[in-house]
N, C-alpha and C. Protein backbone atom coordinates (compact mmCIF):
# COMPACT_ATOMS: atom_id res chain seq x y z
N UNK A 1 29.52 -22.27 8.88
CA UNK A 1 29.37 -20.97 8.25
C UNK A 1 27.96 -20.44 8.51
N UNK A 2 27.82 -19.38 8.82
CA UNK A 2 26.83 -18.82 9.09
C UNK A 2 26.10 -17.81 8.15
N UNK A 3 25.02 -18.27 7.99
CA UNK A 3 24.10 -17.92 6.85
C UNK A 3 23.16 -16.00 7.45
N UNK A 4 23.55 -15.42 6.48
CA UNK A 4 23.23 -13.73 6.76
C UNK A 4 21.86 -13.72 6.60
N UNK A 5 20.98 -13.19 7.40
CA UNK A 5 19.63 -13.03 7.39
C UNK A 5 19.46 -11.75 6.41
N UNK A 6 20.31 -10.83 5.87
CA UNK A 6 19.66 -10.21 4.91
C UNK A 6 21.02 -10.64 3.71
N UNK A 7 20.39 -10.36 2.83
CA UNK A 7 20.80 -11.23 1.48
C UNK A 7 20.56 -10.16 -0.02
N UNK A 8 21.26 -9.75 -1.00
CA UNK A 8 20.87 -9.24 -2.06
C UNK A 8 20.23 -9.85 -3.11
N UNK A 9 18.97 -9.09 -3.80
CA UNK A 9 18.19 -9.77 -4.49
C UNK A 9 17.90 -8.98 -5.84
N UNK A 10 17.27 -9.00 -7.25
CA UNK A 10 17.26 -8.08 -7.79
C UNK A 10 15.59 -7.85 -8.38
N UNK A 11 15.08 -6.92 -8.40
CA UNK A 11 14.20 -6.62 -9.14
C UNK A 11 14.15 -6.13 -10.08
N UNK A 12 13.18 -6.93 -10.88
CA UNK A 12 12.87 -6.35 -12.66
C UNK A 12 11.63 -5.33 -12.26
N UNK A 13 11.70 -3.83 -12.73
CA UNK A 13 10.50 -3.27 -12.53
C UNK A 13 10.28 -2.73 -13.99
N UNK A 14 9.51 -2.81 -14.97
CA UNK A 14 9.61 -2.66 -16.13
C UNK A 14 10.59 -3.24 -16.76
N UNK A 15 11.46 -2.28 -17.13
CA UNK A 15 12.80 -2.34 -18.15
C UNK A 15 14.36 -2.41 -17.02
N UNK A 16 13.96 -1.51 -16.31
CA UNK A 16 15.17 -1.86 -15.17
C UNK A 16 15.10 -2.56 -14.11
N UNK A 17 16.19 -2.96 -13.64
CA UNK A 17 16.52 -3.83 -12.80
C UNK A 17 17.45 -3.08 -11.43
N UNK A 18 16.61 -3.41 -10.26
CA UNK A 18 16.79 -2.61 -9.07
C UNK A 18 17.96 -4.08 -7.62
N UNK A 19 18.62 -3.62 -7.62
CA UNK A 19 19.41 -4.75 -6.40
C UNK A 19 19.12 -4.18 -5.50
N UNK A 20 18.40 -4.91 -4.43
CA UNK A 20 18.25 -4.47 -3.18
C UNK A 20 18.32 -5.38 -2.17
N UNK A 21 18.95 -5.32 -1.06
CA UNK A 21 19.14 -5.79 -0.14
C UNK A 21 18.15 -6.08 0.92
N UNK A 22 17.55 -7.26 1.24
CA UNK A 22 16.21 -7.82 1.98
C UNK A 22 16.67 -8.63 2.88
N UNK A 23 15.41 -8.85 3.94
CA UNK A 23 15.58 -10.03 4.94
C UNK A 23 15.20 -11.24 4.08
N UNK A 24 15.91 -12.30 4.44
CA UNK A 24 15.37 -13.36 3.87
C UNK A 24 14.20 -14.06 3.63
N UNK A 25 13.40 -13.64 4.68
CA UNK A 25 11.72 -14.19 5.25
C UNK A 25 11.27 -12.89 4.30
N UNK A 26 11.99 -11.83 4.05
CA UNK A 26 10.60 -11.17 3.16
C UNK A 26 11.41 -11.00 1.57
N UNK A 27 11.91 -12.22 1.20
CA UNK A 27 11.74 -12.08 0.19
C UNK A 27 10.73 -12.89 -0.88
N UNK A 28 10.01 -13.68 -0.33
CA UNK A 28 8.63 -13.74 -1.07
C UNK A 28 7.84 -12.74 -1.08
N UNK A 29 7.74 -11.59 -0.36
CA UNK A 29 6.43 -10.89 -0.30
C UNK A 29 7.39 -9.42 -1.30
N UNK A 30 8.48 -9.71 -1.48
CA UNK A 30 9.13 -8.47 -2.61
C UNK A 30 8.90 -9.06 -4.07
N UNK A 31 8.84 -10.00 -3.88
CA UNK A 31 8.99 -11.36 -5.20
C UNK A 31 7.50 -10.70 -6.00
N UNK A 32 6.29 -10.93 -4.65
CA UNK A 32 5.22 -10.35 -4.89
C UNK A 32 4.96 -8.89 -5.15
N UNK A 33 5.66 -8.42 -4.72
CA UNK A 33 4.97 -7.13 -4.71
C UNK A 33 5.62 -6.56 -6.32
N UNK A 34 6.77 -7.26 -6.91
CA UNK A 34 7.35 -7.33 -8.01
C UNK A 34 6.94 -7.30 -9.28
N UNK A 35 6.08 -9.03 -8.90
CA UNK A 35 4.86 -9.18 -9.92
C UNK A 35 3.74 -8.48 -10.01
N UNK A 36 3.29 -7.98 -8.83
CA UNK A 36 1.92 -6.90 -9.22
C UNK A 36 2.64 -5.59 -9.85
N UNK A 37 3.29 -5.21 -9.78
CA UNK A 37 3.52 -3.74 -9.87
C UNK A 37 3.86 -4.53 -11.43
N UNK A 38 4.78 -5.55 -11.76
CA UNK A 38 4.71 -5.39 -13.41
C UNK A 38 3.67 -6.01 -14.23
N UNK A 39 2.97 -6.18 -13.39
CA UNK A 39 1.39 -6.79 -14.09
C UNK A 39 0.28 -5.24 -14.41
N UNK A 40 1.01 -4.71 -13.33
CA UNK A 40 0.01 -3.23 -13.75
C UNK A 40 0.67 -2.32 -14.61
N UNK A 41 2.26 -2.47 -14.82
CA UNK A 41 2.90 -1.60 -15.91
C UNK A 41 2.32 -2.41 -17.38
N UNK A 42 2.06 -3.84 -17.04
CA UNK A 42 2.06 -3.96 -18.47
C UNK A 42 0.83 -3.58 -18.48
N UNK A 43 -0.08 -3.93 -17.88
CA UNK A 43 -1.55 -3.35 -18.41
C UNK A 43 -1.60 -1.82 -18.49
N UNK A 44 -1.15 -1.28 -18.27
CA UNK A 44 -1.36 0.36 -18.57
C UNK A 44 -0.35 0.27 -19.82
N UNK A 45 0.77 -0.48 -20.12
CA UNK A 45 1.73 -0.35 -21.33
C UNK A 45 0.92 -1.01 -22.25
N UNK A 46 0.16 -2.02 -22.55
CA UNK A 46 -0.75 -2.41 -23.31
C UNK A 46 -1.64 -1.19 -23.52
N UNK A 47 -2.52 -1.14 -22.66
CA UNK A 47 -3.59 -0.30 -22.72
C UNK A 47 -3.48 1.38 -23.56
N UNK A 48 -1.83 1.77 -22.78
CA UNK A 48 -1.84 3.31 -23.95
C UNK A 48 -0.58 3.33 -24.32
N UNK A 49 -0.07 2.94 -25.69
CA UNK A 49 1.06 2.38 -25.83
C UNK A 49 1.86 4.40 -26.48
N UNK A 50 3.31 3.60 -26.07
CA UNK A 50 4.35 5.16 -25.98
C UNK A 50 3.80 5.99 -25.03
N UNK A 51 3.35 5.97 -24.18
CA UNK A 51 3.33 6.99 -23.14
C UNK A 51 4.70 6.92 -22.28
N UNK A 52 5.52 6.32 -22.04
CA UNK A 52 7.00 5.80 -21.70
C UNK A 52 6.75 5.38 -20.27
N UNK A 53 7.81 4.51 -19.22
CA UNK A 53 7.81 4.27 -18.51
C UNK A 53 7.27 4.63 -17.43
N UNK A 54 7.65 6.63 -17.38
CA UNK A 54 7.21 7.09 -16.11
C UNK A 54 5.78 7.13 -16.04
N UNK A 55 5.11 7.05 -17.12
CA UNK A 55 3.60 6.95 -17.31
C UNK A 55 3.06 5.78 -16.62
N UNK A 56 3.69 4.45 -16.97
CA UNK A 56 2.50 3.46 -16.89
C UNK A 56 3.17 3.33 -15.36
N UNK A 57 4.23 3.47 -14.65
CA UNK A 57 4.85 3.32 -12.97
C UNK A 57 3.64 4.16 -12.21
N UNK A 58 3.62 5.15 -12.84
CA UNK A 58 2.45 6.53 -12.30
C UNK A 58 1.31 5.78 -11.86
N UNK A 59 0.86 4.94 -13.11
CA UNK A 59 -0.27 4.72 -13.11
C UNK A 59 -0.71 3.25 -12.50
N UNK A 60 0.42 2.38 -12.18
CA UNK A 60 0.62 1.75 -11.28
C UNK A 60 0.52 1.72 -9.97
N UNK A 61 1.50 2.64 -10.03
CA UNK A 61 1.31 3.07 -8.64
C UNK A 61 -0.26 4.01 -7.57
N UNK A 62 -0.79 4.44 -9.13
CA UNK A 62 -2.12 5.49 -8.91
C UNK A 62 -3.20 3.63 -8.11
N UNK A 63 -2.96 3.06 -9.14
CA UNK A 63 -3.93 1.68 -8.86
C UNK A 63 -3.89 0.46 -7.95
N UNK A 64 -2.66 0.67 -7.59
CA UNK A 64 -2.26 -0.08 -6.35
C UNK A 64 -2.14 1.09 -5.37
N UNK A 65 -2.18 1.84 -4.81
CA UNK A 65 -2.56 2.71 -3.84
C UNK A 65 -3.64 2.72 -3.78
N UNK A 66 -4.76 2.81 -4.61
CA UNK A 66 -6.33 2.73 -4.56
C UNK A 66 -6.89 1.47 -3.89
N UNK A 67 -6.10 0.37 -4.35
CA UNK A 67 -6.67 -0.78 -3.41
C UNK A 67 -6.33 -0.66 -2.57
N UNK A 68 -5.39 -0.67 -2.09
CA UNK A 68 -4.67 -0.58 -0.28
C UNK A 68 -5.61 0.58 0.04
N UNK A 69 -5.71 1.19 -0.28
CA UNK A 69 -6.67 2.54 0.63
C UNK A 69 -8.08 1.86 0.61
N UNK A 70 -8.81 1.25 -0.49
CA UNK A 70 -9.96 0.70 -0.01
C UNK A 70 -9.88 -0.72 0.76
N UNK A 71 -8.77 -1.64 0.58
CA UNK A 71 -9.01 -2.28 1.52
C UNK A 71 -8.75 -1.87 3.02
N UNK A 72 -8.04 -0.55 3.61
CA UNK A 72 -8.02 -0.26 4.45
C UNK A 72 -9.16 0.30 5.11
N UNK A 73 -10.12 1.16 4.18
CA UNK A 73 -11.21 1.02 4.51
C UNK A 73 -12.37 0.42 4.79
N UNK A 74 -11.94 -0.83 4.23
CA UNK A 74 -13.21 -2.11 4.50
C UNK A 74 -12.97 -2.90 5.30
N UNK A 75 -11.40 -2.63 5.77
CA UNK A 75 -10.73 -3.11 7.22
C UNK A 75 -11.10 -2.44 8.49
N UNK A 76 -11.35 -1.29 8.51
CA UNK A 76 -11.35 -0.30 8.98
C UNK A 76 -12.82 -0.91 10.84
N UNK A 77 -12.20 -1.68 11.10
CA UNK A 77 -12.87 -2.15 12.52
C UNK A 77 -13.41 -1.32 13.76
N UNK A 78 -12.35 0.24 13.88
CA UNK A 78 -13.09 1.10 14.83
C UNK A 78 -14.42 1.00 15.07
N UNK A 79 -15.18 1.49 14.12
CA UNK A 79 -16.27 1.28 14.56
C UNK A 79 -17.30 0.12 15.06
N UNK A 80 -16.86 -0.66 14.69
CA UNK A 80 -17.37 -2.09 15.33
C UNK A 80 -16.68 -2.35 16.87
N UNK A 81 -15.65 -1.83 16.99
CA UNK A 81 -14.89 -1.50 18.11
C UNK A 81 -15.76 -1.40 19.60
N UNK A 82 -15.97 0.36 19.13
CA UNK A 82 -17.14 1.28 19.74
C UNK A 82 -18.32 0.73 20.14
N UNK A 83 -18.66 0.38 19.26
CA UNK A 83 -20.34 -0.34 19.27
C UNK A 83 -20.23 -1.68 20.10
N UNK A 84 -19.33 -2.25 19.75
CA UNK A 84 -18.90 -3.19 21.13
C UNK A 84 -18.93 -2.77 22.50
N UNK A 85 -17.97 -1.85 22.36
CA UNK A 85 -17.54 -1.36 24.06
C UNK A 85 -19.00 -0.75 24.33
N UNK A 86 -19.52 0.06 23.54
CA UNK A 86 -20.74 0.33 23.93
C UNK A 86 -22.03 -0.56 24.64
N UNK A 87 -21.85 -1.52 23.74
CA UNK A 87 -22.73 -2.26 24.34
C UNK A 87 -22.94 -3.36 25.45
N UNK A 88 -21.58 -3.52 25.76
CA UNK A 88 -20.90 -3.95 26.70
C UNK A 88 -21.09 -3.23 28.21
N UNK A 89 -21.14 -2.19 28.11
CA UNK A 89 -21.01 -1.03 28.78
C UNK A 89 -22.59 -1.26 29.39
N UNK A 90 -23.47 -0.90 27.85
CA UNK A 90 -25.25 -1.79 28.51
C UNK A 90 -24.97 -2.52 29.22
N UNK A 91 -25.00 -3.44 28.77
CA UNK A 91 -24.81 -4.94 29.43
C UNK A 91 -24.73 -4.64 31.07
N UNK A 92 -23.30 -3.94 31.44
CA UNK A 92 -22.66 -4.29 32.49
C UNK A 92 -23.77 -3.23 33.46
N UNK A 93 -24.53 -2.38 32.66
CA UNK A 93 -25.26 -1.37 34.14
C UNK A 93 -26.18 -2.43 34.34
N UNK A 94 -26.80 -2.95 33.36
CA UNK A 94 -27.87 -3.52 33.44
C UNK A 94 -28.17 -4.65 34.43
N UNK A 95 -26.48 -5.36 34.94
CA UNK A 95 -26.24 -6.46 35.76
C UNK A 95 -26.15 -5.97 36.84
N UNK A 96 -26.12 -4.37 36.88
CA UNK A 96 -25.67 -4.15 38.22
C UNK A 96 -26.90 -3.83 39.23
């Protein structure tokens, strides 16, 4: 019998529960991405309580977009890139 590389799984995101259909290899990194997103509903549901669901998802989502955008920026290698090829570029008149 042959085993299906994508597989149904369910997520708890707050209060509801989402079935979605994944590859098997990424369902640790949904598992994860599961737990952060309800680690940041509860901390915004702690933090300002009755604001209702769509509030603290908002605000979840406001705070996990903020990291990914700054770690993309501190990823952000172009310019070390440049300055390479640039200097490389020295280098190579200089041999000639």
């Amino acid at each position: 019998m042959e085993v299906s590389e994508n597989f149904q799984i369910k997520l708890r995101l707050g209060s509801k529960i989402f079935p979605i259909t994944v590859k098997r290899s990424d369902e640790e990194i949904y598992r994860a991405a599961e737990k952060l997103i309800n680690e940041k509903y509860s901390f915004y549901a702690e933090r300002y309580p009755n604001q209702g669901d769509a509030s603290y998802f908002s605000m979840a989502a406001l705070d996990i977009a903020l990291s990914l955008k700054r770690n993309e920026y501190h990823n952000d290698t172009q310019p070390f890139v440049e300055c390479i090829q640039e200097l490389v570029k020295e280098m190579e008149d200089c041999l000639k």
